[in-house]
Structures are given as structure tokens and as C-alpha cells.
Protein backbone atom coordinates (compact mmCIF):
# COMPACT_ATOMS: atom_id res chain seq x y z
CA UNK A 1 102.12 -27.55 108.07
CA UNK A 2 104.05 -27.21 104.76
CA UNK A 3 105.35 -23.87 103.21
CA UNK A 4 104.96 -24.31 98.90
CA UNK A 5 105.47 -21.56 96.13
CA UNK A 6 102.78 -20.85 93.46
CA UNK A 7 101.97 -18.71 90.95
CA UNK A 8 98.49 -17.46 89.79
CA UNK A 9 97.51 -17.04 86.13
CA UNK A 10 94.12 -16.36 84.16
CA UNK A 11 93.08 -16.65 81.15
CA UNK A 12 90.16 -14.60 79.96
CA UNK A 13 89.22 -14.95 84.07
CA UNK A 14 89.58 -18.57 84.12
CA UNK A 15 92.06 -18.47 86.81
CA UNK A 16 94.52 -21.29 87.94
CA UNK A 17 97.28 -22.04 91.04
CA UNK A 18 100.25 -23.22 89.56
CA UNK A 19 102.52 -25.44 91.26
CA UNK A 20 106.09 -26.22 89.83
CA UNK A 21 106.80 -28.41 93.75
CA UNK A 22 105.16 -31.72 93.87
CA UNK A 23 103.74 -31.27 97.52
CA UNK A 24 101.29 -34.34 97.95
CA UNK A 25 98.75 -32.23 98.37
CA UNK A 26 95.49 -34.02 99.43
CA UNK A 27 92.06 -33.67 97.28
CA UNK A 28 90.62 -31.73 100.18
CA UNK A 29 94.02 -29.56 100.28
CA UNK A 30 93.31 -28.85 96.25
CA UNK A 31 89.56 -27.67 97.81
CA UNK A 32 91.34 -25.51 100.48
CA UNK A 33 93.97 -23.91 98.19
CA UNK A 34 91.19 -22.85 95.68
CA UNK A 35 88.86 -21.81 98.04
CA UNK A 36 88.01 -18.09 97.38
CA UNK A 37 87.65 -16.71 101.30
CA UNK A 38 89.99 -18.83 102.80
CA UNK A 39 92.79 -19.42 100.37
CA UNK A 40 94.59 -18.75 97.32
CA UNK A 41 91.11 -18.66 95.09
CA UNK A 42 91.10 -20.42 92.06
CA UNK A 43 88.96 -22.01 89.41
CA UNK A 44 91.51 -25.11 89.59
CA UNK A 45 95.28 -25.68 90.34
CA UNK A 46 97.67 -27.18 87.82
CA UNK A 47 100.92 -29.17 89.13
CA UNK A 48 103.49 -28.79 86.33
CA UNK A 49 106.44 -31.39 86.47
CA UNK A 50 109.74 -31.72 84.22
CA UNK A 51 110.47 -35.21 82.98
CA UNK A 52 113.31 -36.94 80.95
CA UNK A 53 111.53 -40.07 80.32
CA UNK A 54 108.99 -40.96 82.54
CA UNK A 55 105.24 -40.00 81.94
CA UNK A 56 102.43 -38.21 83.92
CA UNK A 57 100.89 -41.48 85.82
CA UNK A 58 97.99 -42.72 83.37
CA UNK A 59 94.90 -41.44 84.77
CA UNK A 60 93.16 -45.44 84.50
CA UNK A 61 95.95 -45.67 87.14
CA UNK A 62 95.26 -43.11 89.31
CA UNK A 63 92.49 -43.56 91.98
CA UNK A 64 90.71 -39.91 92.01
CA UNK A 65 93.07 -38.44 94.13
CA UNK A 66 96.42 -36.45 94.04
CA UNK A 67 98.84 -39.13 93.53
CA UNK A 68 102.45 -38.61 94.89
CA UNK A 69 104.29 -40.78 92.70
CA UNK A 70 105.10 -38.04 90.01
CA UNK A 71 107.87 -37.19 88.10
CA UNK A 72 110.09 -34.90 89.75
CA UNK A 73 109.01 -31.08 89.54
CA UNK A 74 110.54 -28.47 87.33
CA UNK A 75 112.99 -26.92 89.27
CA UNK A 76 113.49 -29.54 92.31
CA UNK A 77 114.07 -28.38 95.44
CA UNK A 78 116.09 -25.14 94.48
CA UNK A 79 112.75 -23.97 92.54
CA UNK A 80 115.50 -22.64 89.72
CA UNK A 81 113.41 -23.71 86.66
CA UNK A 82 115.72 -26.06 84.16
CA UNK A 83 113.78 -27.57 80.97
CA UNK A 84 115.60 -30.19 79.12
CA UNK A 85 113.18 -32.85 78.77
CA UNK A 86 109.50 -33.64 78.41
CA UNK A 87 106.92 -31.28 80.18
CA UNK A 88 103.80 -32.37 82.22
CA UNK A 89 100.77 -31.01 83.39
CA UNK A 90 98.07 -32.59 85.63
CA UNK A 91 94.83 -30.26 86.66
CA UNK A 92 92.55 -30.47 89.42
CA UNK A 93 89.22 -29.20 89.36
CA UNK A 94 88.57 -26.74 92.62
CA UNK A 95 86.64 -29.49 94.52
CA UNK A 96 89.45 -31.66 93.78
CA UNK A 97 88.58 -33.99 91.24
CA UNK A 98 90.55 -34.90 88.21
CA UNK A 99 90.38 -32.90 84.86
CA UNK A 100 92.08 -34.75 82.07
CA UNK A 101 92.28 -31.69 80.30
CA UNK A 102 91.73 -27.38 80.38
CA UNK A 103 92.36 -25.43 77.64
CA UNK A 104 92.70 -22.15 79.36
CA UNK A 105 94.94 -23.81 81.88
CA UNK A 106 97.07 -25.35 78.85
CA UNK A 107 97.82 -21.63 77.71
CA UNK A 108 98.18 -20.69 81.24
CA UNK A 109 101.28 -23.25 81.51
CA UNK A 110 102.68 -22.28 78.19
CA UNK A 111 102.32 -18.43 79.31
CA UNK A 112 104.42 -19.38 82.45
CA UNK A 113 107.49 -21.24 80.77
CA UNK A 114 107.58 -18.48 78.49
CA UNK A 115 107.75 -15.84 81.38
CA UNK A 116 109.85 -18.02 82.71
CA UNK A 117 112.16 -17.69 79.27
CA UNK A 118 111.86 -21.30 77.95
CA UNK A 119 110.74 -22.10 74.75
CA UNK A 120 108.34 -24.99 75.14
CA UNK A 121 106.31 -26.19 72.23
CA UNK A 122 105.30 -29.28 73.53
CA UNK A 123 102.83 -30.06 76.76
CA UNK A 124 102.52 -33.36 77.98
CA UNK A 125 98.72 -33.69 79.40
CA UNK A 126 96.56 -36.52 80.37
CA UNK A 127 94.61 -36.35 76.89
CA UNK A 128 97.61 -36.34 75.59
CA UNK A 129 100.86 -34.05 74.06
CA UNK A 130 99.64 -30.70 72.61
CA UNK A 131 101.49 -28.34 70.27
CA UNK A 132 101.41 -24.88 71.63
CA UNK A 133 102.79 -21.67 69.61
CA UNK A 134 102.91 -17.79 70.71
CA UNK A 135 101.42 -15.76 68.03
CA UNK A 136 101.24 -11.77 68.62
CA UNK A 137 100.74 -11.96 72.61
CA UNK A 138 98.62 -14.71 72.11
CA UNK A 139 98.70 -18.94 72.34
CA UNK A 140 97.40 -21.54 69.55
CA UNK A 141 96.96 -24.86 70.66
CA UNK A 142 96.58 -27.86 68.63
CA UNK A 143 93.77 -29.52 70.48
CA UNK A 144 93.85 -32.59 68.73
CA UNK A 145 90.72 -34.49 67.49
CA UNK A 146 86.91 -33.77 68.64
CA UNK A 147 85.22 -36.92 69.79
CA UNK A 148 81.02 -36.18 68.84
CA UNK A 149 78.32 -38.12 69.97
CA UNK A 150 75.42 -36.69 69.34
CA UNK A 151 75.80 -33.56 71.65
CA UNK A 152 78.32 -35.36 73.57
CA UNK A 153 82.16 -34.33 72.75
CA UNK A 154 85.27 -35.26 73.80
CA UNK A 155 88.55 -33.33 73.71
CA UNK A 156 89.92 -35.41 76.35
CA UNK A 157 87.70 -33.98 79.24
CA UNK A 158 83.65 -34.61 78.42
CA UNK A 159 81.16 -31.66 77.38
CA UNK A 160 77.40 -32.10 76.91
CA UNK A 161 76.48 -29.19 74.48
CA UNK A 162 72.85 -27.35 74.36
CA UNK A 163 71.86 -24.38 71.60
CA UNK A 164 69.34 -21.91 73.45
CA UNK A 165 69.17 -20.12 76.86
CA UNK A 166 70.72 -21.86 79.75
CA UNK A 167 68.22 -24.28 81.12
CA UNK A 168 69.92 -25.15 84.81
CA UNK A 169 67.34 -28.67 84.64
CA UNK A 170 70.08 -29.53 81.54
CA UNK A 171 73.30 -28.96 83.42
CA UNK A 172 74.51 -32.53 84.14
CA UNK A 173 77.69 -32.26 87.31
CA UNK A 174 79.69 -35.30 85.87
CA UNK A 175 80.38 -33.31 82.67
CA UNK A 176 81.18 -29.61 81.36
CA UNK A 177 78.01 -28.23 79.86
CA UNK A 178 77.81 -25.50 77.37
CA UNK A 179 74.53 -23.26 76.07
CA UNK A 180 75.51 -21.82 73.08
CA UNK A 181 73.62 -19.12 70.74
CA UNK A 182 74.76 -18.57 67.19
CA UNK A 183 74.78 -15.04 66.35
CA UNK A 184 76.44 -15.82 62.81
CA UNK A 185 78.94 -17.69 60.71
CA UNK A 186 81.64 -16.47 62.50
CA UNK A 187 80.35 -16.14 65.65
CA UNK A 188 78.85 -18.05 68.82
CA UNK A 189 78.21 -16.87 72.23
CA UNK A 190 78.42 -19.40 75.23
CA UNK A 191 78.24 -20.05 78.57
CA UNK A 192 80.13 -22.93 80.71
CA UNK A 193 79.35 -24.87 83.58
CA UNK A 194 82.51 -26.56 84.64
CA UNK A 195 82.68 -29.81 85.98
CA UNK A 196 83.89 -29.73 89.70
CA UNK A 197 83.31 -25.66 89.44
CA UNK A 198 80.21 -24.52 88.30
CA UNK A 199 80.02 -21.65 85.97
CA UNK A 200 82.83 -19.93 84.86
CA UNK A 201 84.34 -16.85 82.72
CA UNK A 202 85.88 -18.79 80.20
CA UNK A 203 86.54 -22.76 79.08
CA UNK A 204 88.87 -23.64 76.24
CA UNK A 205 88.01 -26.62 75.81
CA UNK A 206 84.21 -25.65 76.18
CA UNK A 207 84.02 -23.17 73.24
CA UNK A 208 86.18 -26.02 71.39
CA UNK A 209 83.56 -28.73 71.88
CA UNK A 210 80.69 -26.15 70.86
CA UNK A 211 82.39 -24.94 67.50
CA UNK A 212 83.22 -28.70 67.00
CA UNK A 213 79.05 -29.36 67.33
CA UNK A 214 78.26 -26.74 65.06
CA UNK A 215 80.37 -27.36 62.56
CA UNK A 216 79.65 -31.30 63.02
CA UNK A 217 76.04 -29.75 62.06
CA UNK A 218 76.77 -27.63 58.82
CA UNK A 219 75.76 -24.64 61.28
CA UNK A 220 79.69 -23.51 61.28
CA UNK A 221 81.99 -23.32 58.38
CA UNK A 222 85.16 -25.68 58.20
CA UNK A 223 88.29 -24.10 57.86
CA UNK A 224 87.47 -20.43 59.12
CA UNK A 225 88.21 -18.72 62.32
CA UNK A 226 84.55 -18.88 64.91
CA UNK A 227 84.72 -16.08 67.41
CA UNK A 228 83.53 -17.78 70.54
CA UNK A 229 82.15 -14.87 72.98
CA UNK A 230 82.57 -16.02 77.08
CA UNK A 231 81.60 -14.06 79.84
CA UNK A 232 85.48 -13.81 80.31
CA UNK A 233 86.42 -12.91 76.74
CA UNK A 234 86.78 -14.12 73.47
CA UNK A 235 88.68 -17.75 71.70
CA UNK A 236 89.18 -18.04 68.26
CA UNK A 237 88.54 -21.65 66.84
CA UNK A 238 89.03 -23.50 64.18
CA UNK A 239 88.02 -27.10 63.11
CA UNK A 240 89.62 -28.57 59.82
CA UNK A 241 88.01 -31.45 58.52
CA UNK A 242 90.52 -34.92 58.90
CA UNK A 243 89.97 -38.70 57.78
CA UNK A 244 90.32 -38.87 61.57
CA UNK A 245 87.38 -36.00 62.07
CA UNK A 246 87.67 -32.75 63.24
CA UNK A 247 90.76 -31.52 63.98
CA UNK A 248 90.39 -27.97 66.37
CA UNK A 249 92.93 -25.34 66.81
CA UNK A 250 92.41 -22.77 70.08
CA UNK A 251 93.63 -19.09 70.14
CA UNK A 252 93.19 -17.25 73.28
CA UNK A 253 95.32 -15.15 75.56
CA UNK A 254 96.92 -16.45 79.48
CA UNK A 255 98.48 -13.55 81.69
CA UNK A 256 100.37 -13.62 85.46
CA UNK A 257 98.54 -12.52 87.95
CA UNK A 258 100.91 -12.96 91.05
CA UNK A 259 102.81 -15.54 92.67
CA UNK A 260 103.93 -16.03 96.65
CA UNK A 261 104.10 -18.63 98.99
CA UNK A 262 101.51 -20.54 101.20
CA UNK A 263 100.92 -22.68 104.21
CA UNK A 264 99.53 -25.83 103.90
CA UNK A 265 97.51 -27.57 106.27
């Protein structure tokens, strides 16, 4: 039995487990850790690593497991948190799986180097680096380029995207499934159904694939701020028109909830 520090942030109730230690930690140790009665409780848990030069392990290299071949993790073994290089993030979905990408967990990351009293402006994930700036108590995040397929979208993690009432018949498990309802220009409602999770308060990258549809669609203005309304709170997107497509920028809030230490098994 092994003894590893966390911390535990949310954003707008989307809640993560940090880990700045690589620990190995097992896909079934990911389950235990974000397990609700009898662990930490968690919606996923994010290992965060420090790296000169080498890369997060491509993901087409990774079986779908926890890999331990990572760079080493900020901090080392004295846990004293020194960032001079690249930083990584890898997430975990709370039954263990593989998420290439979060956008509340992003902003959680960013939130914790900041508390942490680093500067960090650039996150190294598995879809790739993202651009992250503080603005009034709050994180934008470049999320790069939406990926649409009818009402399929990419942004680096797959969402299948429905307008009207949630129909549970539509929810497909392999993907992260949105129902969104338009109440006007500016505004959307939604509610997620994560991959790996089920439903949750909030998904970044959820409310960035549905303004991304809608937009896509004429339904949404380019260029202008959508309010997207979660059960958890509220993101502000944009999508700007590129030769590339749509280019979306996320605004949304991440806050510490606590941090300790636990065994594990």
C-alpha cells in the first residue's frame, strides 16, 4: 500500500483529483480513487507532470491503461513544485479510461500552478498544447479547432450533439453527449453525459462542441460571446470563423477545494 498527495479542484462542480507524483496507479486504482463512498470522489483525476523535452506518451501508444513511463512529475520526490520547462497533463475518466482532453480539468490545472505561484501559459495535453490566460478570477482557453461532422465534433475528445429534451435512447457511452436548447442568440442551455461518467455539472469541452454546432448551423453568431447554462454554472464561448474552421475560445472559472494525502491499494 502506497501513501500519494493530491489535491481536489472543481470547476463549476466538475470536480477532479490532481496528482503532481507519478504513482503507477492502475485503471481500477483511477476507479477506486474517484469513487464517491469509498475514496477521494471525483468526476476524473488528472496526473500533471513537468518536462524539459520529452512529451506526454502519444495516446496511439498507449494501450488504455495508466502507463508508467511518464515524464518525471512536477516537483519529484520532494513534492516542492519547480516549473522550468514544458507542462503536461493526462486525464482519466472515473472508470478509468482515457480522456484525450477536459476543458474544466484544463482550467482546473491552470488554477493550481497559479495557486501554486507559477505563471504557466502553456498546457501540454493529449489533443494537443493549449494557451491558457487568467482574466478577472477567471481562465480563457484557446481550444483550438472544432472538428464537425454532422452532429459529431471533435475538440480532441468526441461529442455527439442533440437540440431538444434529453432522450436517454440517444446517449451513446463511447462518446460525450450533449442536449442542448437555445433560449437565444446569446444563449444555450445544456446538459452532458460524460464519457466514462455519466452526467455531470459541467463539461468544457461539451458546451464548446455545442456552440461550435450551432454556429456551424447559422443558429449562433460568429464572433460573439454564447452563454452556455450547465447544471454546474455558466461558460462563455466563442467560435471565430478560420480558413482552418472554427476556432473556439472557453471562459469559465476552476477553484481548490482541498488537498491531503491517501492510501493506495
Amino acid at each position: 500500500m502506497a501513501k500519494t498527495s493530491f489535491y481536489k479542484y472543481e470547476g463549476l462542480g466538475n470536480d477532479f483529483i490532481l496528482i503532481s507524483k507519478n504513482p503507477c496507479l492502475t485503471p481500477q486504482q483511477v476507479k477506486n480513487l474517484c469513487d464517491r463512498h469509498l475514496g477521494i470522489g471525483a468526476d476524473g483525476l488528472i496526473f500533471v507532470f513537468f518536462s524539459e523535452t520529452s512529451p506526454l506518451t502519444p495516446l496511439h501508444q498507449v494501450e488504455r491503461g495508466i502507463k508508467s513511463d511518464l515524464p518525471s512529475p512536477l516537483g519529484g520526490e520532494g513534492g516542492t513544485l519547480s516549473v522550468t520547462g514544458e507542462v503536461h497533463m493526462r486525464i482519466f475518466n472515473a472508470n478509468g479510461s482515457i480522456a484525450e482532453m477536459c476543458g474544466n480539468g484544463i482550467r482546473c490545472v491552470a488554477q493550481w500552478l497559479h495557486d501554486q505561484g507559477h505563471s504557466v501559459t502553456v498546457i501540454q495535453t493529449d489533443a494537443g498544447p493549449k494557451t491558457c490566460t487568467y482574466e478577472s478570477g477567471q481562465w480563457s482557453i484557446d481550444m483550438g479547432i472544432a472538428q464537425i461532422t454532422g452532429n459529431r465534433v471533435s475538440m480532441g475528445n468526441p461529442h455527439l450533439v442533440f437540440e431538444g429534451d434529453v432522450q436517454t435512447e440517444l446517449i451513446d457511452p463511447s462518446v460525450n453527449t450533449e442536449f442542448v436548447q437555445i433560449k437565444n442568440l446569446h444563449e444555450i442551455n445544456i446538459r452532458v453525459f460524460e464519457r466514462g461518467v455519466g452526467e455531470t455539472e459541467a463539461c468544457g469541452t461539451g458546451a464548446c462542441a455545442s456552440v461550435a454546432i450551432l454556429v456551424s448551423q447559422n443558429q449562433l453568431p460568429e464572433n460573439e460571446e454564447i452563454t452556455v447554462h450547465l447544471k454546474g454554472g455558466n461558460l462563455y464561448i466563442t467560435a471565430r470563423p478560420t480558413t482552418h474552421g472554427l476556432q473556439i475560445q472557453m471562459k469559465g472559472p476552476a477553484r481548490y477545494v482541498f488537498e491531503g494525502e491517501v492510501f493506495v491499494e
